[in-house]
C-alpha atoms as a PDB file:
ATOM      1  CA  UNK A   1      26.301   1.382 -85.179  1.00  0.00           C
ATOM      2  CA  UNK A   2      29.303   0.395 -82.872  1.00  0.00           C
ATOM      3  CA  UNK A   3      28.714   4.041 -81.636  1.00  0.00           C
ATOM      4  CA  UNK A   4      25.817   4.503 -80.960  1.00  0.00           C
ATOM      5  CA  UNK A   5      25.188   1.755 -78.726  1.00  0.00           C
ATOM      6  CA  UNK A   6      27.873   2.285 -77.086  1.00  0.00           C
ATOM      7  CA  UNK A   7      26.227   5.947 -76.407  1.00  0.00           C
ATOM      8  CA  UNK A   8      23.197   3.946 -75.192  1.00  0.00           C
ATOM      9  CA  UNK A   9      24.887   1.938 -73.334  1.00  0.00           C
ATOM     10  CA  UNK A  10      26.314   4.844 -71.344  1.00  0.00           C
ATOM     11  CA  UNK A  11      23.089   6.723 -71.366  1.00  0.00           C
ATOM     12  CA  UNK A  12      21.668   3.383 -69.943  1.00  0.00           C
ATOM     13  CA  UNK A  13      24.805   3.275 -67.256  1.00  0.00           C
ATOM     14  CA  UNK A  14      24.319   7.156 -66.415  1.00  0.00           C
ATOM     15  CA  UNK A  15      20.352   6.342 -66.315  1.00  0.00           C
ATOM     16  CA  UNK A  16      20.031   3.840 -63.379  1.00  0.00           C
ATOM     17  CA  UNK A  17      23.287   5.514 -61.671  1.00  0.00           C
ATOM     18  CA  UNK A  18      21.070   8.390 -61.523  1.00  0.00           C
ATOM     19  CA  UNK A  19      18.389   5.914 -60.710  1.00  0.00           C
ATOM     20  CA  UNK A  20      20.507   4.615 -57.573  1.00  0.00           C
ATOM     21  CA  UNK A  21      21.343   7.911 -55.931  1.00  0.00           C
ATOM     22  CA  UNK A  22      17.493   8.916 -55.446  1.00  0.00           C
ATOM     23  CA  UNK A  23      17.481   6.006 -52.506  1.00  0.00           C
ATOM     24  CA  UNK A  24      20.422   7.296 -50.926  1.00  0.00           C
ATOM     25  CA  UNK A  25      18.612  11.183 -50.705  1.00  0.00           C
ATOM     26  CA  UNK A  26      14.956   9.021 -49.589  1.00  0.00           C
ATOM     27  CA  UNK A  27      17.356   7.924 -46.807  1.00  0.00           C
ATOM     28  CA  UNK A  28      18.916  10.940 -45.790  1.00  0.00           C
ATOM     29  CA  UNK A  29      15.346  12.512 -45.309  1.00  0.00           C
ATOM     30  CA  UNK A  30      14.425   9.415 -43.556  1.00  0.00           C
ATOM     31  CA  UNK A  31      17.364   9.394 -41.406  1.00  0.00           C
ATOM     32  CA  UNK A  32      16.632  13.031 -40.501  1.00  0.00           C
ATOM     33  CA  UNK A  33      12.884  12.264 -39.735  1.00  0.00           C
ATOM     34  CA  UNK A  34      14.108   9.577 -37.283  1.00  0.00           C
ATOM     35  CA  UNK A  35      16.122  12.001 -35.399  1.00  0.00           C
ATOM     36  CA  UNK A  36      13.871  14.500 -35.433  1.00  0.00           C
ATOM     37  CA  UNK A  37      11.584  11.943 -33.655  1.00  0.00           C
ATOM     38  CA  UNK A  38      14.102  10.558 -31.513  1.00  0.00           C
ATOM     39  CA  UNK A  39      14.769  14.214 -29.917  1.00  0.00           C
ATOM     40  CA  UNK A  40      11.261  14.596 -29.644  1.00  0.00           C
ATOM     41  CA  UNK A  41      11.031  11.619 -26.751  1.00  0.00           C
ATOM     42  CA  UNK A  42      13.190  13.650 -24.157  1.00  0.00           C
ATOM     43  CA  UNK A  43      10.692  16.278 -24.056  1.00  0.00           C
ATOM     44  CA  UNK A  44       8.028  14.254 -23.619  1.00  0.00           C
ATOM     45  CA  UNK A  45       9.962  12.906 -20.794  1.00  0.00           C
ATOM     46  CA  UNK A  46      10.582  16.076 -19.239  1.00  0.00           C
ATOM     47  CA  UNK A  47       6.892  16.483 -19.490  1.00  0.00           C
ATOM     48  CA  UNK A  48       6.244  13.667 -17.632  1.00  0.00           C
ATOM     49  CA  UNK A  49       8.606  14.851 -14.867  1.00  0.00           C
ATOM     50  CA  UNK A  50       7.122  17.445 -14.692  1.00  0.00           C
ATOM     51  CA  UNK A  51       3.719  16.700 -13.883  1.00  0.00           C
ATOM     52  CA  UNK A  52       5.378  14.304 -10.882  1.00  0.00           C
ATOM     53  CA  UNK A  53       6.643  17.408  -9.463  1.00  0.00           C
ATOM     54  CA  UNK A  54       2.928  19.029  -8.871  1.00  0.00           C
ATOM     55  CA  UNK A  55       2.224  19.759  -5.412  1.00  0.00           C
ATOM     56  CA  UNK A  56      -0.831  18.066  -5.654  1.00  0.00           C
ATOM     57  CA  UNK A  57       0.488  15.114  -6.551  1.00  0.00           C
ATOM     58  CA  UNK A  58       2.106  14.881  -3.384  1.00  0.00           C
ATOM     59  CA  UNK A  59      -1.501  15.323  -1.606  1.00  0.00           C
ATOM     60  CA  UNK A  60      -3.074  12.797  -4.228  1.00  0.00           C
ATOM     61  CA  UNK A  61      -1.026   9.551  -3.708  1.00  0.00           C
ATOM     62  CA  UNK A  62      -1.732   6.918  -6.959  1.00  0.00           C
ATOM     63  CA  UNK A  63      -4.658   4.966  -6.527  1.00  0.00           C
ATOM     64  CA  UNK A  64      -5.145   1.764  -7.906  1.00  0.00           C
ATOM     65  CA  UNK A  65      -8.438   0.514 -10.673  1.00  0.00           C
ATOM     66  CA  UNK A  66      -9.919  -2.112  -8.397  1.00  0.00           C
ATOM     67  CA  UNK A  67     -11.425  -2.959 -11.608  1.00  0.00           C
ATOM     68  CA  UNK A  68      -8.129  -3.282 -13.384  1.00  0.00           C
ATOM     69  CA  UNK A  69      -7.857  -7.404 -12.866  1.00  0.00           C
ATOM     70  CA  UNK A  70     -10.797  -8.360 -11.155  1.00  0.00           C
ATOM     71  CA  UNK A  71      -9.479 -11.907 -10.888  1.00  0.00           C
ATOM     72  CA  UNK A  72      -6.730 -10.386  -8.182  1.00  0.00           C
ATOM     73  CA  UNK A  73      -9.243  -8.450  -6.386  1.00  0.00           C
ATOM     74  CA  UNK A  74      -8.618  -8.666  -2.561  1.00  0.00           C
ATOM     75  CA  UNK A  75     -11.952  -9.176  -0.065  1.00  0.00           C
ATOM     76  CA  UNK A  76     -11.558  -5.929   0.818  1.00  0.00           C
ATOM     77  CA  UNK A  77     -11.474  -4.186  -2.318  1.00  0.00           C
ATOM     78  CA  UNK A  78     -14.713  -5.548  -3.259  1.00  0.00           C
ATOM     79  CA  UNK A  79     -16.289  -4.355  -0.965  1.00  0.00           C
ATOM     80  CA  UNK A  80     -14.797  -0.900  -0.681  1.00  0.00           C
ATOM     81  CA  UNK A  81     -15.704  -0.758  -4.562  1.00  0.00           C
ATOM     82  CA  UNK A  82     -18.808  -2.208  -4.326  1.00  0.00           C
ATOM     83  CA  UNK A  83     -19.976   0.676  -1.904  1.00  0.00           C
ATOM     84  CA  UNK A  84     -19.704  -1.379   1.380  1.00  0.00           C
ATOM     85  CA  UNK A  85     -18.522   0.092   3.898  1.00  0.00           C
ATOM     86  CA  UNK A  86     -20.572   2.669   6.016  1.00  0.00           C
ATOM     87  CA  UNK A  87     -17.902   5.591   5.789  1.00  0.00           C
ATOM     88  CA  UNK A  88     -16.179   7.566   3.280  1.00  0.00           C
ATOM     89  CA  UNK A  89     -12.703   9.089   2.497  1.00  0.00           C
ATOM     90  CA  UNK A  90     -12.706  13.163   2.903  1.00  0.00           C
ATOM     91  CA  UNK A  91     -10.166  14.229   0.801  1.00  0.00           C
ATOM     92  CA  UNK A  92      -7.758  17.326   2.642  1.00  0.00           C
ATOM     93  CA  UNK A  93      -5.807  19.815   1.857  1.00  0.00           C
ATOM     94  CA  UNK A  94      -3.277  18.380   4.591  1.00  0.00           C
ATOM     95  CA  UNK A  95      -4.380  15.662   6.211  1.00  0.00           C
ATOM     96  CA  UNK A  96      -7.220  13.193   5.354  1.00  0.00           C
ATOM     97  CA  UNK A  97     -10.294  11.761   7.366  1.00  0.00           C
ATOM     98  CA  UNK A  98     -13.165   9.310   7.439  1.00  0.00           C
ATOM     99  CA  UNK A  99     -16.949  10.599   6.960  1.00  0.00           C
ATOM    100  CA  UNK A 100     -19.200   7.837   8.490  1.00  0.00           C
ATOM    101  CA  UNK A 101     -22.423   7.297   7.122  1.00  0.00           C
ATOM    102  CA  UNK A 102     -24.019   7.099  10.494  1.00  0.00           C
ATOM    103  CA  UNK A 103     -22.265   7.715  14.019  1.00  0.00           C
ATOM    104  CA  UNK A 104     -19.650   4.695  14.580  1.00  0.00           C
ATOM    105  CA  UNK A 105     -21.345   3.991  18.254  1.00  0.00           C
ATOM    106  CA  UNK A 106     -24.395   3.180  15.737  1.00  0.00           C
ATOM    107  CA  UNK A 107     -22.431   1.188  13.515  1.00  0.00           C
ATOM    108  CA  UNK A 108     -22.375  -2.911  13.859  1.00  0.00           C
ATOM    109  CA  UNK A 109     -19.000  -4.535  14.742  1.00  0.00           C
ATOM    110  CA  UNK A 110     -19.875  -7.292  12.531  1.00  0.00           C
ATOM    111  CA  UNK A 111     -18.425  -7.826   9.460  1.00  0.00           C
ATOM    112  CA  UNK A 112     -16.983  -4.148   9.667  1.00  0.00           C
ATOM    113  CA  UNK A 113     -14.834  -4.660  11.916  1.00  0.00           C
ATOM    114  CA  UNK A 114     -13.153  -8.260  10.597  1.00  0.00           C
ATOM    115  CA  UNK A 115     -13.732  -6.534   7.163  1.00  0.00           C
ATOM    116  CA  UNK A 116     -11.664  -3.385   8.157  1.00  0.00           C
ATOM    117  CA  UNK A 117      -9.133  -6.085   9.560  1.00  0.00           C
ATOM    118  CA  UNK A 118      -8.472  -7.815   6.182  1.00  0.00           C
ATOM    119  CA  UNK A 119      -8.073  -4.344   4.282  1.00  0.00           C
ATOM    120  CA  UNK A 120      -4.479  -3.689   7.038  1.00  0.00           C
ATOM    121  CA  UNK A 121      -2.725  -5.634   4.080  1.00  0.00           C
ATOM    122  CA  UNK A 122      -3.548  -3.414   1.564  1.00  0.00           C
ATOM    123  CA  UNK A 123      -0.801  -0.583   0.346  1.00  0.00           C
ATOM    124  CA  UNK A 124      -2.638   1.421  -2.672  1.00  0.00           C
ATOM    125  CA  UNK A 125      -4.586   4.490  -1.587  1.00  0.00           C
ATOM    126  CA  UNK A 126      -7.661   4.816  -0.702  1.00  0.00           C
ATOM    127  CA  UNK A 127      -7.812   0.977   0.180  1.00  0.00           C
ATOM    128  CA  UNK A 128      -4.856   1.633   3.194  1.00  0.00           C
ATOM    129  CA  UNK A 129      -6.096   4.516   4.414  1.00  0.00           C
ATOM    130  CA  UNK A 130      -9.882   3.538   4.852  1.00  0.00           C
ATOM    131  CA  UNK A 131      -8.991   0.481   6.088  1.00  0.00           C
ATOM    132  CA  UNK A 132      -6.347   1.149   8.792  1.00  0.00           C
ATOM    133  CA  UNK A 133      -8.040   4.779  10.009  1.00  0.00           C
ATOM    134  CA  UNK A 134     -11.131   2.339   9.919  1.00  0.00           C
ATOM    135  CA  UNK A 135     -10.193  -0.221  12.140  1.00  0.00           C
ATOM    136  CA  UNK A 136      -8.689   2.636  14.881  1.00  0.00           C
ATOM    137  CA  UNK A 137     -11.697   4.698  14.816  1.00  0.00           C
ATOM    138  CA  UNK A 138     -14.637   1.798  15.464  1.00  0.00           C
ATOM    139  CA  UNK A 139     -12.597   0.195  18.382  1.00  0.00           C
ATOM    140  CA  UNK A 140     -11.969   4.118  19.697  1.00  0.00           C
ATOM    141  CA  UNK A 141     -15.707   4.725  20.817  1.00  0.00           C
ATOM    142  CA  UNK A 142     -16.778   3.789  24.380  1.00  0.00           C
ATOM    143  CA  UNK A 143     -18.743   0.900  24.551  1.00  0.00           C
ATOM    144  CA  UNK A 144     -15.809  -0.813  21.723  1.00  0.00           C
ATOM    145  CA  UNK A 145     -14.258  -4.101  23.656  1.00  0.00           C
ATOM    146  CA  UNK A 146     -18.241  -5.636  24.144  1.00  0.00           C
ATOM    147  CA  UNK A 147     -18.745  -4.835  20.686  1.00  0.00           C
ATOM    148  CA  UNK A 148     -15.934  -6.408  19.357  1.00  0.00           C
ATOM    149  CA  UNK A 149     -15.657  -9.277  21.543  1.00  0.00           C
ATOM    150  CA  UNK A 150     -18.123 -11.586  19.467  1.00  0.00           C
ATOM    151  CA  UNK A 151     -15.850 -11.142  16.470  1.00  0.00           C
ATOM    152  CA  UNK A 152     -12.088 -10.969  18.332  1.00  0.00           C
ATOM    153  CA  UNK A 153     -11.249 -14.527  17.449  1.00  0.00           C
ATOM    154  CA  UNK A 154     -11.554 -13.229  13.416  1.00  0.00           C
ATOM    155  CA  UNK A 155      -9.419 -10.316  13.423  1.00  0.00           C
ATOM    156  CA  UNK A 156      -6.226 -11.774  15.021  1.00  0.00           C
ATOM    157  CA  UNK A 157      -5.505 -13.962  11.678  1.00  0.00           C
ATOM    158  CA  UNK A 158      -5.618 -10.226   9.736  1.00  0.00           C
ATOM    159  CA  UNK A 159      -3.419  -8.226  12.257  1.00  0.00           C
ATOM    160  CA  UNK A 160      -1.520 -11.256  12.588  1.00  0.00           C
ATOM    161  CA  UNK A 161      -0.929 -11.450   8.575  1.00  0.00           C
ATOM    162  CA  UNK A 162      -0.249  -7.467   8.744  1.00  0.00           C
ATOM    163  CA  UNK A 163       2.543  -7.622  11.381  1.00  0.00           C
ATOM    164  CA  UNK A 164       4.477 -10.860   9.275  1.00  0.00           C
ATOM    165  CA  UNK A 165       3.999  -8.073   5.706  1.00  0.00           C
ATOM    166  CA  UNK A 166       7.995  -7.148   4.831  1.00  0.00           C
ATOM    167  CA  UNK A 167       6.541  -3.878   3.918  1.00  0.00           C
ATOM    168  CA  UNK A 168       7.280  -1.226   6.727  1.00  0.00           C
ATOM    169  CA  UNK A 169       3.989   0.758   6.084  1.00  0.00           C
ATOM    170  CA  UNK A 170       1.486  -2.586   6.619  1.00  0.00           C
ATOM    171  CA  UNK A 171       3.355  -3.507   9.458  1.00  0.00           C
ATOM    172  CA  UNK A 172       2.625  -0.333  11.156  1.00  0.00           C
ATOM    173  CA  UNK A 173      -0.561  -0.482  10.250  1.00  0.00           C
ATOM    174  CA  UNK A 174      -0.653  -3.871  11.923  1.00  0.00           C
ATOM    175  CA  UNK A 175       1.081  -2.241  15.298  1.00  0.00           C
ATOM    176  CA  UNK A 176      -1.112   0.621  14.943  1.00  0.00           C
ATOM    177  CA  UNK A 177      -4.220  -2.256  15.268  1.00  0.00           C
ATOM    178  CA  UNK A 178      -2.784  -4.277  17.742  1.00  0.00           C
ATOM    179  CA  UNK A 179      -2.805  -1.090  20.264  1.00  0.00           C
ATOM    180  CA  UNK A 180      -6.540  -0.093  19.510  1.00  0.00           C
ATOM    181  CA  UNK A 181      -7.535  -3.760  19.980  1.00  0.00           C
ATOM    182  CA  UNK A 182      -6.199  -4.274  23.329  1.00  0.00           C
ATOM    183  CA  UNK A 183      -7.271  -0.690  24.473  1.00  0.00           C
ATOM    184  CA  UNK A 184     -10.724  -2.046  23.863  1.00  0.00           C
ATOM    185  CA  UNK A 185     -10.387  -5.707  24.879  1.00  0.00           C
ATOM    186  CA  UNK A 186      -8.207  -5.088  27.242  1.00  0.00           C
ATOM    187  CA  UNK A 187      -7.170  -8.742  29.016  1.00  0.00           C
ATOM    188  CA  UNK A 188      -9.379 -10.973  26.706  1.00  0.00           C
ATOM    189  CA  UNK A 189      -6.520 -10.202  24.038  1.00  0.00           C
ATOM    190  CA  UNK A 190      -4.197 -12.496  26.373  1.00  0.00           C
ATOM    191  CA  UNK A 191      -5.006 -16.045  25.003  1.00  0.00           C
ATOM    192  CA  UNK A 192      -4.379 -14.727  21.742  1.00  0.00           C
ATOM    193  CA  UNK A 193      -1.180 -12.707  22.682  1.00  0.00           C
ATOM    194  CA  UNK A 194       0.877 -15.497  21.826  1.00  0.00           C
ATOM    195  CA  UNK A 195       0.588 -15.426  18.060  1.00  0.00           C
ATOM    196  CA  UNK A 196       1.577 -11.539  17.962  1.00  0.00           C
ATOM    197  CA  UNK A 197       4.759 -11.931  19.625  1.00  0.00           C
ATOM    198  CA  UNK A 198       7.278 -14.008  17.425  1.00  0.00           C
ATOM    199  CA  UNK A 199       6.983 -11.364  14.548  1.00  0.00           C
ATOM    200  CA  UNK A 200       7.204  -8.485  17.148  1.00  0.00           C
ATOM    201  CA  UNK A 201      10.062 -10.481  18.584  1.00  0.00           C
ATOM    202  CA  UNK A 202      11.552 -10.246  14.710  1.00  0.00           C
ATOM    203  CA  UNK A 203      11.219  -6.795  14.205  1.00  0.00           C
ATOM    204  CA  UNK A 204      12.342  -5.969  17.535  1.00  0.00           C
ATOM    205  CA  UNK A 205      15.868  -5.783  16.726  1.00  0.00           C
ATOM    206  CA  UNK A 206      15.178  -3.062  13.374  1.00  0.00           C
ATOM    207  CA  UNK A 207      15.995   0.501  15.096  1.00  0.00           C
ATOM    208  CA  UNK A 208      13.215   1.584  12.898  1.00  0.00           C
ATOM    209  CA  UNK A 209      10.267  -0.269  15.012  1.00  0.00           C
ATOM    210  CA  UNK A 210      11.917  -0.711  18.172  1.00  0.00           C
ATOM    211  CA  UNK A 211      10.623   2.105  20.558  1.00  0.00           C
ATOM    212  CA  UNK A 212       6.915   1.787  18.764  1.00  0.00           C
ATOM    213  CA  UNK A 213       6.925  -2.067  19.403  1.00  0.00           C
ATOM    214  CA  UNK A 214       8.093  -1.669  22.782  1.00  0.00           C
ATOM    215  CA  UNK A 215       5.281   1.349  23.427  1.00  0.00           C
ATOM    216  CA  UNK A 216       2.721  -1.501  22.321  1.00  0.00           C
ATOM    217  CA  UNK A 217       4.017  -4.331  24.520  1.00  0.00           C
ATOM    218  CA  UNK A 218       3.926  -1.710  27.190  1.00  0.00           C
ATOM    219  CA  UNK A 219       0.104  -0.559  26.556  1.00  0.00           C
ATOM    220  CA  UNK A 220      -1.054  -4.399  26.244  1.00  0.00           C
ATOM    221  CA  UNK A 221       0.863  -5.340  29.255  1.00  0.00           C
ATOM    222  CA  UNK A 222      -1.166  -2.064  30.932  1.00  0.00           C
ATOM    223  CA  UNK A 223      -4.300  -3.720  29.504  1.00  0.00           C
ATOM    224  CA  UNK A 224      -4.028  -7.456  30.057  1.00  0.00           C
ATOM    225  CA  UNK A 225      -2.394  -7.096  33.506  1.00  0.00           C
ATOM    226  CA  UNK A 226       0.132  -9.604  34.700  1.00  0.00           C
ATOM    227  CA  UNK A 227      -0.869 -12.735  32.737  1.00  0.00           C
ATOM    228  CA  UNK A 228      -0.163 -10.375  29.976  1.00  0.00           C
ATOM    229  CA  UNK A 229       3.558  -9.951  31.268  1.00  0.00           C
ATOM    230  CA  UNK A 230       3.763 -13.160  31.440  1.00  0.00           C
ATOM    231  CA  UNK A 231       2.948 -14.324  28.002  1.00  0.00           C
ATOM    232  CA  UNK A 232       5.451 -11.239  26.487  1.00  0.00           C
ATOM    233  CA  UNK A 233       8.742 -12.359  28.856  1.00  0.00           C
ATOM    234  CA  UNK A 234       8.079 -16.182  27.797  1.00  0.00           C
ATOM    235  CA  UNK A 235       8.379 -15.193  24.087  1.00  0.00           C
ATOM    236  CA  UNK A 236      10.359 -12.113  24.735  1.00  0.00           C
ATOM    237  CA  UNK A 237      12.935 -12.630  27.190  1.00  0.00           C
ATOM    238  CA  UNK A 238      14.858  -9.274  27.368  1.00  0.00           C
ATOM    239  CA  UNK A 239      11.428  -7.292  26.960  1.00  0.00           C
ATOM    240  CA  UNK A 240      11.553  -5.194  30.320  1.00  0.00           C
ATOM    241  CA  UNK A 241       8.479  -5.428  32.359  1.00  0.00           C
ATOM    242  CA  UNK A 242       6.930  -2.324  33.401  1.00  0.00           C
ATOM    243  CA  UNK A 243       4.703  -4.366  36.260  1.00  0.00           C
ATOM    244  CA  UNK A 244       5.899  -4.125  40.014  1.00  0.00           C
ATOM    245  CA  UNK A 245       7.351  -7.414  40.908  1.00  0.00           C
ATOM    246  CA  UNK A 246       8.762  -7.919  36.984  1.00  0.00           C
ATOM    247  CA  UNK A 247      12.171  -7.358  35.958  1.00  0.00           C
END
């Protein structure tokens, strides 16, 4: 009797050892699955890369789902996605440009114009684009300054607000808007000149602005005339004067 259980015993013993070991090959298979799935990332990865790399990536910058958090939604946005604005973006094979709906010289000043104003902010394609090659092309046609006169006093907060952005590209844009306004203005820019100048004064030091924001202070002292010159050297002192008579 002693015998035989003791022969059970061991058959029991032998019976869940053999039970114990299946766990450890589940694991091994599992272990191998894992790292199977693990080397599996990388080439998604490389996939990824290499989409990124497409040439027409480069001529298709990221846009951005306007729709994505309505709540954030800028002014602008809204009514770029809402269908209103009286020109469209023509996609190129190397450079892009606006389709108007109707000729600008046909096209009210008001909203567009203070609506163009508030989109200089904006960095996400098509939003920056439209906006900024916008703004330039309305104040570009002939009869522009008497046209944009009524609504002046609304686009200097916007251009204002785009030349105090830290980012390089809506500053620009803000330069870029600054120039076309005065072209068409001309010297009823001058009693708002003042609130330009301190964040032109700040950049003015960056070697990377430097010879544009001088080639605008140039062009609105050309424009205003010498009240113009006036207003720059009393905020600018070292800016040199390009007027006869001004040092």
């Amino acid at each position: 009797m002693s015998m035989k259980k003791s022969s059970s015993a061991g058959s029991s013993r032998a019976g869940s050892g053999g039970t114990r070991s299946k766990p450890s090959s589940a694991c091994s298979v599992g272990s191998d699955v894992k790292s199977s799935g693990v080397k599996s990332k990388p080439s998604s990865a490389n996939s990824d890369s290499g989409r990124v790399s497409r040439p027409s990536d480069k001529l298709n910058p990221k846009t951005c789902d306007p729709f994505n958090d309505k709540k954030n939604v800028s002014a602008f946005v809204s009514v770029y996605s809402n269908g209103g604005l009286p020109c469209r973006l023509i996609h190129g094979s190397v450079k892009h440009k606006l389709a108007w709906n109707s000729p600008p010289e046909q096209t009210p000043f008001d909203p567009l114009l203070v609506t163009l104003a508030e989109g200089l902010k904006e960095t996400m394609h098509p939003y920056s684009f439209v906006a900024r090659q916008g703004f330039v092309e309305l104040l570009s046609i002939p009869d522009a300054g008497p046209k944009a006169l009524p609504v002046l006093s609304k686009v200097i907060g916007p251009i204002r607000t785009a030349l105090n952005n830290a980012d390089s590209k809506v500053f620009e844009a803000g330069l870029d808007a600054l120039a076309a306004l005065s072209a068409a203005v001309r010297e009823s820019l001058n009693q708002h000149l003042k609130q330009f100048l301190v964040p032109l004064s700040k950049r003015l030091l960056d070697t990377q602005f430097r010879d544009n924001i001088i080639k605008v202070l140039q062009a609105i002292e050309t424009n205003g005339g010498k009240e113009a010159t006036g207003v720059i050297k009393s905020k600018i002192p070292t800016y040199n004067s390009i007027m006869v008579g001004y040092g």
